[in-house]
N, C-alpha and C. Protein backbone atom coordinates (compact mmCIF):
# COMPACT_ATOMS: atom_id res chain seq x y z
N UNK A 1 -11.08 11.37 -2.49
CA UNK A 1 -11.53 10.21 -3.23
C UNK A 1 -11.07 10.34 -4.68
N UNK A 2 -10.45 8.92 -5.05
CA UNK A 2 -10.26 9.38 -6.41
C UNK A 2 -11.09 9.12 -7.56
N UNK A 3 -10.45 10.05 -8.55
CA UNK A 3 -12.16 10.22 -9.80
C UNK A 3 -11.64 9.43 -10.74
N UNK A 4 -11.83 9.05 -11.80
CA UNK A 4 -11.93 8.36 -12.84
C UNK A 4 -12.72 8.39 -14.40
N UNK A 5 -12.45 8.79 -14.76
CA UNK A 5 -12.90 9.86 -16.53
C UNK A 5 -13.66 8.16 -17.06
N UNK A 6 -15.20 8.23 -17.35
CA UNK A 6 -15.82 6.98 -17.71
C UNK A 6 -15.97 7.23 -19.11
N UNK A 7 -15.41 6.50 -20.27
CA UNK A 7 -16.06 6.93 -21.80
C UNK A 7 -17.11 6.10 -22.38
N UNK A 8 -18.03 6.93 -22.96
CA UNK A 8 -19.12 6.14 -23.65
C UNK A 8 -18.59 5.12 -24.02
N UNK A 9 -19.50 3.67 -23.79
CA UNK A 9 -19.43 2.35 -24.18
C UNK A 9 -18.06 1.71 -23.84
N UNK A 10 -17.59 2.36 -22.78
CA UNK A 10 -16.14 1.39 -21.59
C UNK A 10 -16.73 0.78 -21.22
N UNK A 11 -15.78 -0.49 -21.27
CA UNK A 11 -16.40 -1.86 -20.37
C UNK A 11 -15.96 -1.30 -18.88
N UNK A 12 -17.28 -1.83 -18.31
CA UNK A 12 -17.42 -1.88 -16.78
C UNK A 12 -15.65 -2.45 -16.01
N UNK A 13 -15.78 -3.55 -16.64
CA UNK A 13 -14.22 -4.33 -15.79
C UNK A 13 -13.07 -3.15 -15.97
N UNK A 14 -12.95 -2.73 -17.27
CA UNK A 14 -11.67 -2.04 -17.61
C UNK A 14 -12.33 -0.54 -16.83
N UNK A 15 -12.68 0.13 -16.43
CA UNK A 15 -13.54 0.98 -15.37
C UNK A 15 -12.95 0.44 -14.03
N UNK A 16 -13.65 -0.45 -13.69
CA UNK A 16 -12.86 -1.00 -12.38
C UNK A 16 -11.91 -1.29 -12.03
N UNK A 17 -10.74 -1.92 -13.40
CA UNK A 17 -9.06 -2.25 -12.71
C UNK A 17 -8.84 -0.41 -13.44
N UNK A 18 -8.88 0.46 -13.51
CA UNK A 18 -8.88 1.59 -13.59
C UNK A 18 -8.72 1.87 -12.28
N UNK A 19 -10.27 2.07 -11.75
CA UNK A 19 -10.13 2.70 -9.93
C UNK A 19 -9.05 2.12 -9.15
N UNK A 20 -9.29 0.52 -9.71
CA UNK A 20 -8.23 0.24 -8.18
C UNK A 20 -6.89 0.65 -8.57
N UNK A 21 -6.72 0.49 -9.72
CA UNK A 21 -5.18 0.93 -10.13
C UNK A 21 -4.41 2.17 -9.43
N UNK A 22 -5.62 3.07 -9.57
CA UNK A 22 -5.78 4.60 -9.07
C UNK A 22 -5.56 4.71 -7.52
N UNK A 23 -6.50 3.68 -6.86
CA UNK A 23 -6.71 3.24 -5.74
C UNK A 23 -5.41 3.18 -5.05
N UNK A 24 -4.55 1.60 -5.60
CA UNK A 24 -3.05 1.63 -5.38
C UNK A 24 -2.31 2.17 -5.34
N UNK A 25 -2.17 3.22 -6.18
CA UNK A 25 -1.10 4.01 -6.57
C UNK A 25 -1.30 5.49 -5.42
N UNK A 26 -2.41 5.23 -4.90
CA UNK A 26 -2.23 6.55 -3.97
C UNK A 26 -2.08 5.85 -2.27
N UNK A 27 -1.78 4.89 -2.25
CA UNK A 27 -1.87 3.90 -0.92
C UNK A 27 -2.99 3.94 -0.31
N UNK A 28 -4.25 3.93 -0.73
CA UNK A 28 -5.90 3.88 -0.59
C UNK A 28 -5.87 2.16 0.25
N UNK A 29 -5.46 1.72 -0.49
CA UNK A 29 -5.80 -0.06 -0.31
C UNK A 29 -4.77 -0.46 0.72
N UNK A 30 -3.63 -0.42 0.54
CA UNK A 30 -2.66 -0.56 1.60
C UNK A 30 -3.12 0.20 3.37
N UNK A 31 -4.07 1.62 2.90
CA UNK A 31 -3.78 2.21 4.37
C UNK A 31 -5.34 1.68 5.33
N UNK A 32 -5.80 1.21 3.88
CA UNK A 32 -6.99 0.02 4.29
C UNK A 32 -6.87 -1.22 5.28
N UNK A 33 -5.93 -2.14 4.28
CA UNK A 33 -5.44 -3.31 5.43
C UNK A 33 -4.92 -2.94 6.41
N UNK A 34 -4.10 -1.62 6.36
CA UNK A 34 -2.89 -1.65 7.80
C UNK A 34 -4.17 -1.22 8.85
N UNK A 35 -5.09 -0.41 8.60
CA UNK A 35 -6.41 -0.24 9.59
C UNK A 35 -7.42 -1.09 9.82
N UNK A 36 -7.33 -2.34 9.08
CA UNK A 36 -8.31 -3.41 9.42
C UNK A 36 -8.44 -4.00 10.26
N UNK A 37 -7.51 -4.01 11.22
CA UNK A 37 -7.61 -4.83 12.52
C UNK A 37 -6.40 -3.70 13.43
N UNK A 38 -6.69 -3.89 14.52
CA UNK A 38 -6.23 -2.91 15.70
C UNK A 38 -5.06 -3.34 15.86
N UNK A 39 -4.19 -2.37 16.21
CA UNK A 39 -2.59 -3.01 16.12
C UNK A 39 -2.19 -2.71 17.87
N UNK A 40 -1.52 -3.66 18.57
CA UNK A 40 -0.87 -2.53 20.12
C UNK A 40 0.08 -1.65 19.28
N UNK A 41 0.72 -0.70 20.17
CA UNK A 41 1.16 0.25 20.18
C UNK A 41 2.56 -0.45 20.27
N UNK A 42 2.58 -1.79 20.83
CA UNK A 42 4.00 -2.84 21.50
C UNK A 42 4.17 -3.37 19.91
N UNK A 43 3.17 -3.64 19.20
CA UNK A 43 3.56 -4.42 18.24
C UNK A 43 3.80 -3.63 17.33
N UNK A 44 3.27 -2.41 17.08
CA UNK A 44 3.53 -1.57 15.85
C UNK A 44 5.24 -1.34 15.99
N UNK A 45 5.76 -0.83 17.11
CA UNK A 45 6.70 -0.55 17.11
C UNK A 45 7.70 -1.75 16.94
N UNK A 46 7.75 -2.80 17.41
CA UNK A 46 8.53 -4.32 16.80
C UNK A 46 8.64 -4.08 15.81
N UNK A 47 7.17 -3.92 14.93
CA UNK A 47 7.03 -4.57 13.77
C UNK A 47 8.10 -3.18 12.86
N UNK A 48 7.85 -2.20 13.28
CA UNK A 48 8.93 -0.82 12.71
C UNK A 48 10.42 -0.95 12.97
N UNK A 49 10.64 -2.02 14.08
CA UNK A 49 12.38 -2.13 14.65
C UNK A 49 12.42 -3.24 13.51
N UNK A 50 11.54 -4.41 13.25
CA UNK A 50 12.14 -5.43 12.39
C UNK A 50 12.41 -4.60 11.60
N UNK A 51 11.65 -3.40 10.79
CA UNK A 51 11.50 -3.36 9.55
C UNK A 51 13.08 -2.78 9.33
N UNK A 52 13.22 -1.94 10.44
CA UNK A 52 14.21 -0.96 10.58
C UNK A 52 15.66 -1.89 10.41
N UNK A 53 15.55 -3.12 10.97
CA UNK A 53 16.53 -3.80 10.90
C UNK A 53 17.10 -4.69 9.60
N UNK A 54 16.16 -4.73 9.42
CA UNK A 54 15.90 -5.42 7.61
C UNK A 54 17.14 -4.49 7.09
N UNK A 55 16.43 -3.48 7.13
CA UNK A 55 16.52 -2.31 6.05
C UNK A 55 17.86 -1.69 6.47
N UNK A 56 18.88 -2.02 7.83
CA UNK A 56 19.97 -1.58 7.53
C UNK A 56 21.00 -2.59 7.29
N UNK A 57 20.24 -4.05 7.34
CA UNK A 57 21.22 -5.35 6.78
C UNK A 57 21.45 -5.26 5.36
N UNK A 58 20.08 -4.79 4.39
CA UNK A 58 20.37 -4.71 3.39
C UNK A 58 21.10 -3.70 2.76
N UNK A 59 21.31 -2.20 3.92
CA UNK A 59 21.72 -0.96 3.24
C UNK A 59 23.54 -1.73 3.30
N UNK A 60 23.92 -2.11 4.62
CA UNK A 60 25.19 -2.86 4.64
C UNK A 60 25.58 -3.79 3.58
N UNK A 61 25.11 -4.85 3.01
CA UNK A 61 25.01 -6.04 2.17
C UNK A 61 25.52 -4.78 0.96
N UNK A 62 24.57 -3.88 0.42
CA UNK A 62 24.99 -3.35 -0.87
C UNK A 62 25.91 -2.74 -0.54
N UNK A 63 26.76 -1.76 0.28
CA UNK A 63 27.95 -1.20 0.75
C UNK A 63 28.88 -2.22 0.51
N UNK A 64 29.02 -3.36 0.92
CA UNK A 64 30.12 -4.13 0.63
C UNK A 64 30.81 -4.65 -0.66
């Protein structure tokens, strides 16, 4: 869990986009949504071939 150093008389808000900042930056929130709802095992893997496919159109596109 991550910590967060509070100083006398910090505003509460600037405290809070603090955590989540913290939050984000360690993929806390991201590994949140990807577990929020149940994935098949059929779709995870699609969804890893699209990604996979994306990602060697664009590695090609900059090669050229």
């Amino acid at each position: 869990m991550p910590k967060i150093e509070i100083r006398k008389g910090e505003d509460l808000e600037k405290v809070l986009r603090k955590f989540k900042t913290k939050l984000r930056h360690e993929g806390i929130i991201d590994e949140m949504k990807k577990r929020e709802f149940y994935e098949k095992p059929s779709q995870r893997r699609r969804k890893d071939q699209e990604a996979a496919r994306r990602k060697e159109i664009r590695r090609r596109k900059e090669a050229e």
